[in-house]
Protein backbone atom coordinates (compact mmCIF):
# COMPACT_ATOMS: atom_id res chain seq x y z
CA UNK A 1 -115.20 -183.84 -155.07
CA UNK A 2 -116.59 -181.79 -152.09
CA UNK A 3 -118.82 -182.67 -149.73
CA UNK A 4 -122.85 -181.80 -149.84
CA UNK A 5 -124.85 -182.23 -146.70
CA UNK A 6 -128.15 -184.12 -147.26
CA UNK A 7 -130.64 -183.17 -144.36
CA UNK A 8 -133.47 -185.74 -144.47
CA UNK A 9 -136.42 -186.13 -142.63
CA UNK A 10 -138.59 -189.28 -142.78
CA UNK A 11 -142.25 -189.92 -141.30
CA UNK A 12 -142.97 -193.70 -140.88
CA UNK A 13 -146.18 -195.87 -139.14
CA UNK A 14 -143.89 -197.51 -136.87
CA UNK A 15 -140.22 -197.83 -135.79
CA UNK A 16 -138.61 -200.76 -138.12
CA UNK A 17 -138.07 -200.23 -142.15
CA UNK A 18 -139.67 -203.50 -143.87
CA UNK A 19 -142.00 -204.18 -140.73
CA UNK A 20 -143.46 -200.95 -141.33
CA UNK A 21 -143.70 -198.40 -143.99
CA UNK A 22 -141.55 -194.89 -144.52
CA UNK A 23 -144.95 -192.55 -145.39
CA UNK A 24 -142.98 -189.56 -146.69
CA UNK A 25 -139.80 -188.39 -146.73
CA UNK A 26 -137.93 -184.99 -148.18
CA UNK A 27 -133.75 -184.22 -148.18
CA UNK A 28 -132.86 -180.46 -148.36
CA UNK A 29 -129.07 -180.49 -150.10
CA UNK A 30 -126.98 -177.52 -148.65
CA UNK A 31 -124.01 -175.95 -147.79
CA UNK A 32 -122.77 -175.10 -144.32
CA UNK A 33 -123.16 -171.12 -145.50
CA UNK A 34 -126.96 -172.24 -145.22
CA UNK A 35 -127.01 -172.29 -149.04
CA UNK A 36 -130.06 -174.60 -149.92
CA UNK A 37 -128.93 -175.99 -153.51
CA UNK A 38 -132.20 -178.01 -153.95
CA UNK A 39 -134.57 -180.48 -152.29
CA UNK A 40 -136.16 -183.70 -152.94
CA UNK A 41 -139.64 -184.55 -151.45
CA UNK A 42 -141.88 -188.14 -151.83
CA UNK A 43 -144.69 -189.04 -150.16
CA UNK A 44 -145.01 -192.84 -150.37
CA UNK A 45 -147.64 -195.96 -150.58
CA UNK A 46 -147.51 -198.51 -147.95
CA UNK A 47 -145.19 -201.64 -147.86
CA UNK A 48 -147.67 -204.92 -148.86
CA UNK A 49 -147.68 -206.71 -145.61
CA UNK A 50 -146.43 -204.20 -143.38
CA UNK A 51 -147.97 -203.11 -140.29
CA UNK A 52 -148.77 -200.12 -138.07
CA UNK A 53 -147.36 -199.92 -135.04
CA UNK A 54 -149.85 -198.79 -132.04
CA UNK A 55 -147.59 -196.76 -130.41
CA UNK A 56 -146.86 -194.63 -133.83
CA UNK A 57 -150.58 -195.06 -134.32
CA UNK A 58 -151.39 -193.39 -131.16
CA UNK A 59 -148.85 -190.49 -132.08
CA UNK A 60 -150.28 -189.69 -135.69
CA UNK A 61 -153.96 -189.19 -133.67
CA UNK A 62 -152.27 -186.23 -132.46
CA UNK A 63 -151.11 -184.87 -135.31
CA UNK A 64 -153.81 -184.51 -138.16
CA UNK A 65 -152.43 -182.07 -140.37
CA UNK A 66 -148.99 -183.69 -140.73
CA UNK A 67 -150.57 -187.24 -141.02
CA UNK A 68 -153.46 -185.87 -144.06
CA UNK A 69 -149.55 -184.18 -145.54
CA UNK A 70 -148.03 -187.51 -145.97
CA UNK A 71 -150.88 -189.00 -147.19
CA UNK A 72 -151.44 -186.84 -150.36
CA UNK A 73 -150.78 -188.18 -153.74
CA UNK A 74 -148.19 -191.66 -152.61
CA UNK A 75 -146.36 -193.26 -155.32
CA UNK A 76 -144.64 -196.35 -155.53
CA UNK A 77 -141.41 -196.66 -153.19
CA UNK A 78 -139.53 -198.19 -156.41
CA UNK A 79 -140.70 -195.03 -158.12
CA UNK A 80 -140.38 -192.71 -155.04
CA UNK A 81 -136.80 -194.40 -154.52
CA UNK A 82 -135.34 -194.25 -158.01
CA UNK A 83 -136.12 -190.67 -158.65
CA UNK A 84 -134.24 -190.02 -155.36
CA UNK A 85 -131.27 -191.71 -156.73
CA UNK A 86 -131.39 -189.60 -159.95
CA UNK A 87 -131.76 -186.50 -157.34
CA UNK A 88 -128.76 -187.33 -155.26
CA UNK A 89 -126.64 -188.81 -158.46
CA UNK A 90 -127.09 -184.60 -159.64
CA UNK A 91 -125.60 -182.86 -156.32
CA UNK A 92 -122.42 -180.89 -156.78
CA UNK A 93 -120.52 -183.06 -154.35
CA UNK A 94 -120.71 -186.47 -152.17
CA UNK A 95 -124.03 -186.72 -150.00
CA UNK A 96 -123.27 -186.65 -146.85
CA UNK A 97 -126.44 -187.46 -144.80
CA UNK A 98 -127.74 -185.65 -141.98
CA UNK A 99 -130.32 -186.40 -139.58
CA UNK A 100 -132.16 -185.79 -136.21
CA UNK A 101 -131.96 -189.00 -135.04
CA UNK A 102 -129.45 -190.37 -137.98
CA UNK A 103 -130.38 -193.88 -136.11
CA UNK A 104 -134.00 -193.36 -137.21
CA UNK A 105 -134.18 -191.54 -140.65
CA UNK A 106 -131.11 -193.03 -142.17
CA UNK A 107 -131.96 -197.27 -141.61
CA UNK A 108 -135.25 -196.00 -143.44
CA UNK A 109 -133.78 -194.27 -146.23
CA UNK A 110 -130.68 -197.20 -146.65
CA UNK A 111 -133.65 -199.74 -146.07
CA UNK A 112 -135.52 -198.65 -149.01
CA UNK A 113 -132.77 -197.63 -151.24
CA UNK A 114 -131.03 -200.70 -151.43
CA UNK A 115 -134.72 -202.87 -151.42
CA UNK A 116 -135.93 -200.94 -154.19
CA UNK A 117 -132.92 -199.72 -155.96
CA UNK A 118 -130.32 -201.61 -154.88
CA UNK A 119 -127.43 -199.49 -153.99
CA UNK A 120 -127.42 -196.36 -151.37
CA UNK A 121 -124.91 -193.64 -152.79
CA UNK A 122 -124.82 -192.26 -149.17
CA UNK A 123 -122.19 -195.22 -148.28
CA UNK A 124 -122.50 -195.12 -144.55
CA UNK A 125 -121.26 -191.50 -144.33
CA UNK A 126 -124.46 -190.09 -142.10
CA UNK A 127 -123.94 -187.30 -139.68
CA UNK A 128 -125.94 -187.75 -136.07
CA UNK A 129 -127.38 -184.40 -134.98
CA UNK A 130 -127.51 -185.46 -131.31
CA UNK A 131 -124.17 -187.05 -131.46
CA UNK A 132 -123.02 -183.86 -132.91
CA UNK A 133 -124.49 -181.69 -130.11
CA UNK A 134 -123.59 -183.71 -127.49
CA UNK A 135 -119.84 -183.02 -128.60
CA UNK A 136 -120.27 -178.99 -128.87
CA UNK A 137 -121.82 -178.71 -126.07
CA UNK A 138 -120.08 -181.29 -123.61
CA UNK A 139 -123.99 -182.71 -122.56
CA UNK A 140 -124.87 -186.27 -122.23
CA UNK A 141 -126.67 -187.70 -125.41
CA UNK A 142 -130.37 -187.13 -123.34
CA UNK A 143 -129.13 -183.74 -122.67
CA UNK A 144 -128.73 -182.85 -126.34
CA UNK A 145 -131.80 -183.88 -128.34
CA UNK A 146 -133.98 -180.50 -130.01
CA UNK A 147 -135.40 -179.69 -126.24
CA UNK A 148 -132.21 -179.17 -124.90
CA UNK A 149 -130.55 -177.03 -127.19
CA UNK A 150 -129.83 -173.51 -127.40
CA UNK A 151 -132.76 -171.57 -128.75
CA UNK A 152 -130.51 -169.03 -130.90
CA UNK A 153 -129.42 -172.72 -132.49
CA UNK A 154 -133.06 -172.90 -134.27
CA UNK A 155 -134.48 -170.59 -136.93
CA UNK A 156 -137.72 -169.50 -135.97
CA UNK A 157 -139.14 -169.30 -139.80
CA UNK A 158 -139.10 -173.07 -140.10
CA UNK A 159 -140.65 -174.50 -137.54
CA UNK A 160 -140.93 -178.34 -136.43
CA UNK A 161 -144.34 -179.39 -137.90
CA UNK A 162 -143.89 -183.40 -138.53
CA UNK A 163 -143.87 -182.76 -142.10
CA UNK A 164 -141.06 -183.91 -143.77
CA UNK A 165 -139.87 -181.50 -146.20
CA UNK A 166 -140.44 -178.24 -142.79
CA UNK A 167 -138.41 -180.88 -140.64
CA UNK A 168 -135.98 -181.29 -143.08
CA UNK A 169 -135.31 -177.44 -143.70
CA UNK A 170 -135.23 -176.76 -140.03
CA UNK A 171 -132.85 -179.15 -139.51
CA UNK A 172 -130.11 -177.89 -142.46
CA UNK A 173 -130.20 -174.63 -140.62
CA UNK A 174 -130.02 -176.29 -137.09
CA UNK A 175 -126.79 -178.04 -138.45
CA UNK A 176 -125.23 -175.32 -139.61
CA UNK A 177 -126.02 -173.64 -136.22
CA UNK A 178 -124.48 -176.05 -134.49
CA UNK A 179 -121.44 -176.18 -137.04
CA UNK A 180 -120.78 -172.62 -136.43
CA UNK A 181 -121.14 -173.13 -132.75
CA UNK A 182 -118.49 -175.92 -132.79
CA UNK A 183 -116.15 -173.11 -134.42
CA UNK A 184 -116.60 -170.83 -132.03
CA UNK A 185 -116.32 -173.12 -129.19
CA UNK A 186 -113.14 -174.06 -131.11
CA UNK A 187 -112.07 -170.36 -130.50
CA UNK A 188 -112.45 -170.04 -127.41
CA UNK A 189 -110.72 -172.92 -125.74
């Protein structure tokens, strides 16, 4: 079966799954011709007994618009996370996710899929953007976060907005920027 990348972007109150809540989350599935085959978008209720931390608090003050996004219309995560597994069960190929931190968005995603579902169909095969950058372009891992990367890497028409479903389009198209950057760094060496 081929491969489908799964770019997924989550928005959470704080930094640990269970401890805190995942508020929304969306997955674009696409090829690395930048061929969006569909996406999947949730925004969630909170966790009974989890907590918000102050620092992620502090950070949603800043951004209103995204925070009033996430908080439109949650569902249950059982609900939210079984419809996702129906979603990703569908995909022409093996999910494969991707992620900008993968250490952030994916122990969210695994978190809830395996408390509420109890299975994650992603199996451990998760793609790290940074990781990934740092290797094209020979930077440390500081070096090779969103600020530091080439600006013909990013496609102006989707913006980073702290909305999960924009971050998650922006980041298919940064992937396959950076996959067809690794190709042609691959060509020249």
């Amino acid at each position: 079966m081929d491969e489908i990348y799964v770019s997924t972007d989550i928005e959470a109150d704080g930094p640990s799954p269970g401890h805190h809540s995942m508020l929304s989350f969306a997955s674009v599935a696409f090829s690395l011709d930048r061929t969006i085959h569909s996406s999947f978008e949730r925004n969630l209720d909170l966790l009974p007994g989890a907590t918000q931390h102050p620092d992620t608090v502090r950070f949603w003050k800043t951004q209103p618009e995204a925070w009033d996004a996430c908080r439109k219309d949650p569902i249950e995560p059982a609900v939210a996370m079984q419809d996702y597994l129906g979603w990703l069960g569908v995909l022409p190929g093996d999910p494969i996710f991707v992620a900008h931190p993968v250490s952030f968005d994916y122990k969210f995603i695994s978190w809830y899929l395996y408390e509420f579902v109890g299975e994650d169909p992603f199996r451990f095969s998760a793609v790290d953007m940074i990781s990934y950058a740092m290797a094209v372009l020979k930077r440390p891992w500081r070096e090779s976060r969103s600020p530091y990367l080439p600006k013909e890497w990013f496609d102006l028409e989707h913006p980073h907005t702290h909305k999960a479903m924009d971050d998650a389009v922006e980041h298919a198209f940064l992937f396959c920027s950076m996959v067809e950057a690794s190709g042609k760094a691959e060509q020249d060496d």
